[in-house]
Protein backbone atom coordinates (compact mmCIF):
# COMPACT_ATOMS: atom_id res chain seq x y z
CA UNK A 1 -72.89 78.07 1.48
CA UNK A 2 -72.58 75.61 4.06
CA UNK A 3 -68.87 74.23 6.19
CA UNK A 4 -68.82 70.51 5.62
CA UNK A 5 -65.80 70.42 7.24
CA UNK A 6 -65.74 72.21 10.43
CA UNK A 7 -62.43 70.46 12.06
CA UNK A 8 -60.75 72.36 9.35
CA UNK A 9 -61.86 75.80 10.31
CA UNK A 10 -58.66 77.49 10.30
CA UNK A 11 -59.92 79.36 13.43
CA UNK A 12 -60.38 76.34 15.15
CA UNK A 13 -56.11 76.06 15.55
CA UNK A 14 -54.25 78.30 17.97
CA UNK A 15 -51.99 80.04 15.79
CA UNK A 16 -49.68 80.85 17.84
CA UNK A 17 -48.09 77.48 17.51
CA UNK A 18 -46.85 76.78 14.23
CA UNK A 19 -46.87 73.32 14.92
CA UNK A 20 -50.37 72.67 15.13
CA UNK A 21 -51.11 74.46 11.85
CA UNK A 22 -48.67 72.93 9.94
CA UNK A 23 -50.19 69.96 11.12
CA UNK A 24 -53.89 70.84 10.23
CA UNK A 25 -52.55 71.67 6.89
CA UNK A 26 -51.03 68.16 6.41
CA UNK A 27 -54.62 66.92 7.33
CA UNK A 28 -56.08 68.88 4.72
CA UNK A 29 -53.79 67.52 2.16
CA UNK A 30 -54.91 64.39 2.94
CA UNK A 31 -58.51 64.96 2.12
CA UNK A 32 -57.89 66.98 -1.04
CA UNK A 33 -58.63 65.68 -4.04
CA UNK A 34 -56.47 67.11 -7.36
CA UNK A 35 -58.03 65.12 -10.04
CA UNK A 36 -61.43 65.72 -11.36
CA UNK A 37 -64.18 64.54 -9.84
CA UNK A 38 -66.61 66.80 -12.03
CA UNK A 39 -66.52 66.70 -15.60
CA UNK A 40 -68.90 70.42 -16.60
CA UNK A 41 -67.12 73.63 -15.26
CA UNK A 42 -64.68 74.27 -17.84
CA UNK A 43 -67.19 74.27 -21.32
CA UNK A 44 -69.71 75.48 -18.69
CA UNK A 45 -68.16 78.45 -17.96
CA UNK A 46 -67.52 79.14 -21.38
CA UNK A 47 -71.20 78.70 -22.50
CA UNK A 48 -72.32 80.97 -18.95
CA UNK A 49 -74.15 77.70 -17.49
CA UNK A 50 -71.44 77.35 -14.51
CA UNK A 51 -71.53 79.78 -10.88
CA UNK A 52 -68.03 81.07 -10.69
CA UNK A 53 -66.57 83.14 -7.24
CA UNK A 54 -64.40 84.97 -7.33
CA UNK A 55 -62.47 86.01 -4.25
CA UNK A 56 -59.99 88.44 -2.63
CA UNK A 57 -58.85 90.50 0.15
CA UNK A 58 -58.12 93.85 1.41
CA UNK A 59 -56.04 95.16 4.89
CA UNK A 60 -57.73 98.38 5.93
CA UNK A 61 -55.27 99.00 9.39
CA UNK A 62 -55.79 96.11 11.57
CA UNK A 63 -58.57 94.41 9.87
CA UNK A 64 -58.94 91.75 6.92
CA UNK A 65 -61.84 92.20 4.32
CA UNK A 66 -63.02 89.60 2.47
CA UNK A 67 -64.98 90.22 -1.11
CA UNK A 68 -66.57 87.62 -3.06
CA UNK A 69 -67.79 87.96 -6.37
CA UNK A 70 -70.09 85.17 -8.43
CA UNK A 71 -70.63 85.37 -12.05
CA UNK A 72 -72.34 83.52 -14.65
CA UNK A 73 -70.36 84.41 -17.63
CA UNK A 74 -70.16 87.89 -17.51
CA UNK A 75 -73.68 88.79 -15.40
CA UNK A 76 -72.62 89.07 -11.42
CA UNK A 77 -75.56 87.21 -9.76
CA UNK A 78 -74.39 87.65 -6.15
CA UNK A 79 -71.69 89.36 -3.87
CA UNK A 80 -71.04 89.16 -0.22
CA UNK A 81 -67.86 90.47 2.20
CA UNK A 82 -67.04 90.31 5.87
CA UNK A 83 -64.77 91.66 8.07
CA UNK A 84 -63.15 90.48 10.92
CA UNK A 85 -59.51 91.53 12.84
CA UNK A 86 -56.46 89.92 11.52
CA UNK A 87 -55.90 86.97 13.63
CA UNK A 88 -51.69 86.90 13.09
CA UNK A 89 -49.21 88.45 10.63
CA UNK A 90 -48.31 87.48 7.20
CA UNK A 91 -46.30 83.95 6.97
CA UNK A 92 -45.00 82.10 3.77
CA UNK A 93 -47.38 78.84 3.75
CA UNK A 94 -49.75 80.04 6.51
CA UNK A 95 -52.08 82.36 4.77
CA UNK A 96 -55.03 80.45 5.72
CA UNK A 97 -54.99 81.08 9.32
CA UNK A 98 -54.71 85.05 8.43
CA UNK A 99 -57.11 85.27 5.90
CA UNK A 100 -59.03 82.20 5.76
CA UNK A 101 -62.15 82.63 8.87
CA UNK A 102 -63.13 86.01 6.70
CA UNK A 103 -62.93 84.17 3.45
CA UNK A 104 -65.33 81.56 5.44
CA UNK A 105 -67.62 83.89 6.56
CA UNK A 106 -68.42 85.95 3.78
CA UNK A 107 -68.38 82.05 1.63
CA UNK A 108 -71.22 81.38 4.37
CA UNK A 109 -72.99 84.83 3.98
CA UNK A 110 -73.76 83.82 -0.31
CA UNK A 111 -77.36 83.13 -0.97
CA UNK A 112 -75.74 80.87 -4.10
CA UNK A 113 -74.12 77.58 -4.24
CA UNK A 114 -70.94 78.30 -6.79
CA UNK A 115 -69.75 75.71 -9.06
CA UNK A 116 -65.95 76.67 -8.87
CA UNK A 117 -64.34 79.24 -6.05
CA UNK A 118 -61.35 80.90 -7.23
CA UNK A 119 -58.88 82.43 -4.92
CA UNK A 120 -55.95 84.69 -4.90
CA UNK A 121 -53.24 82.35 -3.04
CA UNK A 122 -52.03 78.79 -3.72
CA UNK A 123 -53.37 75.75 -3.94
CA UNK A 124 -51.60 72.79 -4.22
CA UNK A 125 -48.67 74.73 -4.89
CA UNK A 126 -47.83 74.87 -1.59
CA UNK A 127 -45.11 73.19 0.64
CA UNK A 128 -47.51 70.84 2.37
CA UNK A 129 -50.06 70.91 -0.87
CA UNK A 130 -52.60 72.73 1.70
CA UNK A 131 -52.30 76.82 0.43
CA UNK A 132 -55.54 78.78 0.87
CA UNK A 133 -57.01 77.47 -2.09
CA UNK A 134 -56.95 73.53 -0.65
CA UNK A 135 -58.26 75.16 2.51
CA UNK A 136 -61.19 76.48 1.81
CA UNK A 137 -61.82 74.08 -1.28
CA UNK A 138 -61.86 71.22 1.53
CA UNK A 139 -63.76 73.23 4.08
CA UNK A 140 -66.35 73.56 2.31
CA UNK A 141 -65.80 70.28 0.11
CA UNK A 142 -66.20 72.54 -3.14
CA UNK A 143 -64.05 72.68 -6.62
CA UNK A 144 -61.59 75.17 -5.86
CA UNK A 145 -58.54 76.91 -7.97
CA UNK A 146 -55.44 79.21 -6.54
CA UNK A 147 -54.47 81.66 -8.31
CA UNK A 148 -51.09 83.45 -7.16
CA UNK A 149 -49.19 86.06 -8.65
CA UNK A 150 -45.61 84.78 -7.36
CA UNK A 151 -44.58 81.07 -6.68
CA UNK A 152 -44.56 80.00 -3.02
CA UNK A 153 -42.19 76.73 -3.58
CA UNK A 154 -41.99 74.39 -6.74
CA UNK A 155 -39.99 74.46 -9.65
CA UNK A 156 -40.75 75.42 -13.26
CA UNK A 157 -39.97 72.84 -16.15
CA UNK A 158 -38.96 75.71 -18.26
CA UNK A 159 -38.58 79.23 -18.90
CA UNK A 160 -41.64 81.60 -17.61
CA UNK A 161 -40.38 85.20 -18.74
CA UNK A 162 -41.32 85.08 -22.47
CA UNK A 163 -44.24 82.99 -22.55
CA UNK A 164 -47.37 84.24 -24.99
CA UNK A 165 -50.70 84.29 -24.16
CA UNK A 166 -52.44 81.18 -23.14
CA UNK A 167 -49.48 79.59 -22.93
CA UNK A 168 -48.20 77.30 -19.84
CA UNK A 169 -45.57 76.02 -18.32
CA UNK A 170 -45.58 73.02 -16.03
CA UNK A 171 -44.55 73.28 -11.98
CA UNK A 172 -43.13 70.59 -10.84
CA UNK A 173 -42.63 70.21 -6.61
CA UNK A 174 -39.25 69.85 -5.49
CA UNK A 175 -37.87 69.15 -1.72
CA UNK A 176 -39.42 71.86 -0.20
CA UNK A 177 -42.86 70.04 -0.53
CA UNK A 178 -44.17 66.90 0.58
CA UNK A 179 -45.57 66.39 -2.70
CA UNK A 180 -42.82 63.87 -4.37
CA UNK A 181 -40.12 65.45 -6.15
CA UNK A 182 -41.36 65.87 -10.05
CA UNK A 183 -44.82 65.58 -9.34
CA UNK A 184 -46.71 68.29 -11.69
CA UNK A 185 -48.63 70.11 -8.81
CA UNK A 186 -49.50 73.62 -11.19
CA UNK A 187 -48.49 75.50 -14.20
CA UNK A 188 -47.45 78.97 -14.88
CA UNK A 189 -50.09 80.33 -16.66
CA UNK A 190 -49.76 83.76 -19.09
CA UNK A 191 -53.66 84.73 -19.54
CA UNK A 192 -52.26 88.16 -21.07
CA UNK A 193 -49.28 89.33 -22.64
CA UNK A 194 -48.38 92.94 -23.99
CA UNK A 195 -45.46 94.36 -26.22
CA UNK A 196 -42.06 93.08 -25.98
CA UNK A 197 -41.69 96.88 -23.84
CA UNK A 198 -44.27 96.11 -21.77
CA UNK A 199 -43.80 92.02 -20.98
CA UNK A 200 -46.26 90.94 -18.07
CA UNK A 201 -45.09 87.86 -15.75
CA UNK A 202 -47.48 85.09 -15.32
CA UNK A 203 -50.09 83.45 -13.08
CA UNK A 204 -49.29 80.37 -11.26
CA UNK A 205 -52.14 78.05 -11.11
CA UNK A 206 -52.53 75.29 -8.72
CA UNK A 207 -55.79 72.97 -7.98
CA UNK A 208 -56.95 73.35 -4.72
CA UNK A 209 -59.52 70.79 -4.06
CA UNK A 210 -61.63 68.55 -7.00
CA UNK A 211 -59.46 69.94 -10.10
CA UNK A 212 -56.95 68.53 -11.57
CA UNK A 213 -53.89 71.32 -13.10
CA UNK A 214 -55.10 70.91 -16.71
CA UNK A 215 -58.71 71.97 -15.35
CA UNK A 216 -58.26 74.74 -13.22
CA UNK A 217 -56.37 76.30 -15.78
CA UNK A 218 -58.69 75.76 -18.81
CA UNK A 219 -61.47 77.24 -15.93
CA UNK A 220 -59.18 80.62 -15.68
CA UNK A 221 -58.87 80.67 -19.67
CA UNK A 222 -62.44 79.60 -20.08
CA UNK A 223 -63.73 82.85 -17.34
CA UNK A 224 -61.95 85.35 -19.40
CA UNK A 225 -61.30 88.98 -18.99
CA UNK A 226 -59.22 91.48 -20.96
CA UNK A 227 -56.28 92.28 -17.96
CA UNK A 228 -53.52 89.41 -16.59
CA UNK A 229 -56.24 89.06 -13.71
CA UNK A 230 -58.78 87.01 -15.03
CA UNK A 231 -62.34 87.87 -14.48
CA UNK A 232 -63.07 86.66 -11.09
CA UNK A 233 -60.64 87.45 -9.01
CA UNK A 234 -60.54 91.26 -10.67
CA UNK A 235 -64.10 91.69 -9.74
CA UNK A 236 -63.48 90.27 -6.28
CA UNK A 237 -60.48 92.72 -5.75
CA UNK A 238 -62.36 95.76 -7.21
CA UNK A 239 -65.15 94.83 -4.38
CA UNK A 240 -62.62 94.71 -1.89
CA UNK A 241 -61.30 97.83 -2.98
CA UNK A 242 -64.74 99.35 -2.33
CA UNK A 243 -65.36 97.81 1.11
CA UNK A 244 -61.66 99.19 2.48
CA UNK A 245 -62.44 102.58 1.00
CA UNK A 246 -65.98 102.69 2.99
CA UNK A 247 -63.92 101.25 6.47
């Protein structure tokens, strides 16, 4: 894969200063797009025509390991990793700049051009609609989905802790985001639920560049799996799991 949009390396910003990433995120925002621009990946992926990556990290000590994943339906048909030193701590809305030039470089290292990269972070979720998802969806000017496990910022519509599966629930942003207050910027997302004994919260799914919310999530339903991770992502975090153990 190829960087279309260098300026928006997230190495290319001294992050030390808050300031100027904040302000490379607002860029990105800009050039996001969250409606559809392609009409194939979710009855693609369903019918195993569509290239879907999967990605995700791991921390072994002071280093970040990236692990991507690509599957058409369920055959993998590539993987690739790198690893490089964590450039700056963990920070709420800036987990581009930690994790994002490993993400690149192991995006750059794939011998396949995906239809649809889905991450484990936010998209437009996100208090300047830029989280890891919009980054490297932009960066490399590709469909792109986040995928998060807890909500950054927004505001569901409705209650999120007894939803079935494949049920959603609308996010809508509220002040803490410079998307306007109401707009529908995700949606809570239960891909799996278990016994009332055993309840599982869910995903929150945000575009991050070329989707709209409807979309991405009928791309996470469409990719499958049997566990609240869907299929992806929990191939990409297995890999990672791998490449830490051999560190």
């Amino acid at each position: 894969m190829r960087v279309v949009e260098p300026r928006f390396r997230p190495d290319r910003v001294d992050t030390d200063s808050r300031e100027a990433m904040e302000a490379m995120q607002s860029e990105i925002a800009d050039a996001a797009v969250f409606n559809d621009e392609l009409g194939l990946i979710p009855e693609s992926i369903r019918q195993g025509d569509a290239l879907v990556a999967g990605v995700d990290q791991a921390f072994p000590g002071d280093r970040a390991v990236s692990a991507v994943v690509v599957l058409r339906g369920d055959e993998v048909v590539a993987r690739s990793s790198a690893v490089e030193p964590q450039s700056m701590p963990y920070v709420p809305g800036l987990l581009a700049f930690r994790e994002g030039p490993p993400i690149i470089a192991a995006l750059e290292s794939l011998d396949v051009e995906p239809d649809v990269v889905v991450l484990d972070g936010s998209g437009r979720i996100h208090y300047r609609e830029a989280g890891i998802a919009t980054h490297i969806g932009v960066c490399f000017d590709i469909p792109s989905i986040g995928v998060a496990k807890n909500l950054l910022c927004g505001q569901p519509t409705g209650p999120t802790d007894e939803l079935v599966a494949g049920e959603t629930v609308p996010i809508e942003a509220d002040e803490s985001m410079t998307a306007p207050s109401g707009t529908i910027v995700g949606r809570a997302y239960q891909s799996r639920q278990f016994s009332d004994s055993k309840r599982i919260n869910p995903l929150y799914v945000s575009p991050g560049h070329r989707l709209s919310v409807a979309t991405a999530v009928e791309c996470l339903a469409a990719s499958g799996g049997e566990y609240k991770l869907p299929r992806p992502i929990r191939l990409a975090d297995q890999y990672a799991d791998e490449l830490r153990s051999s560190l």
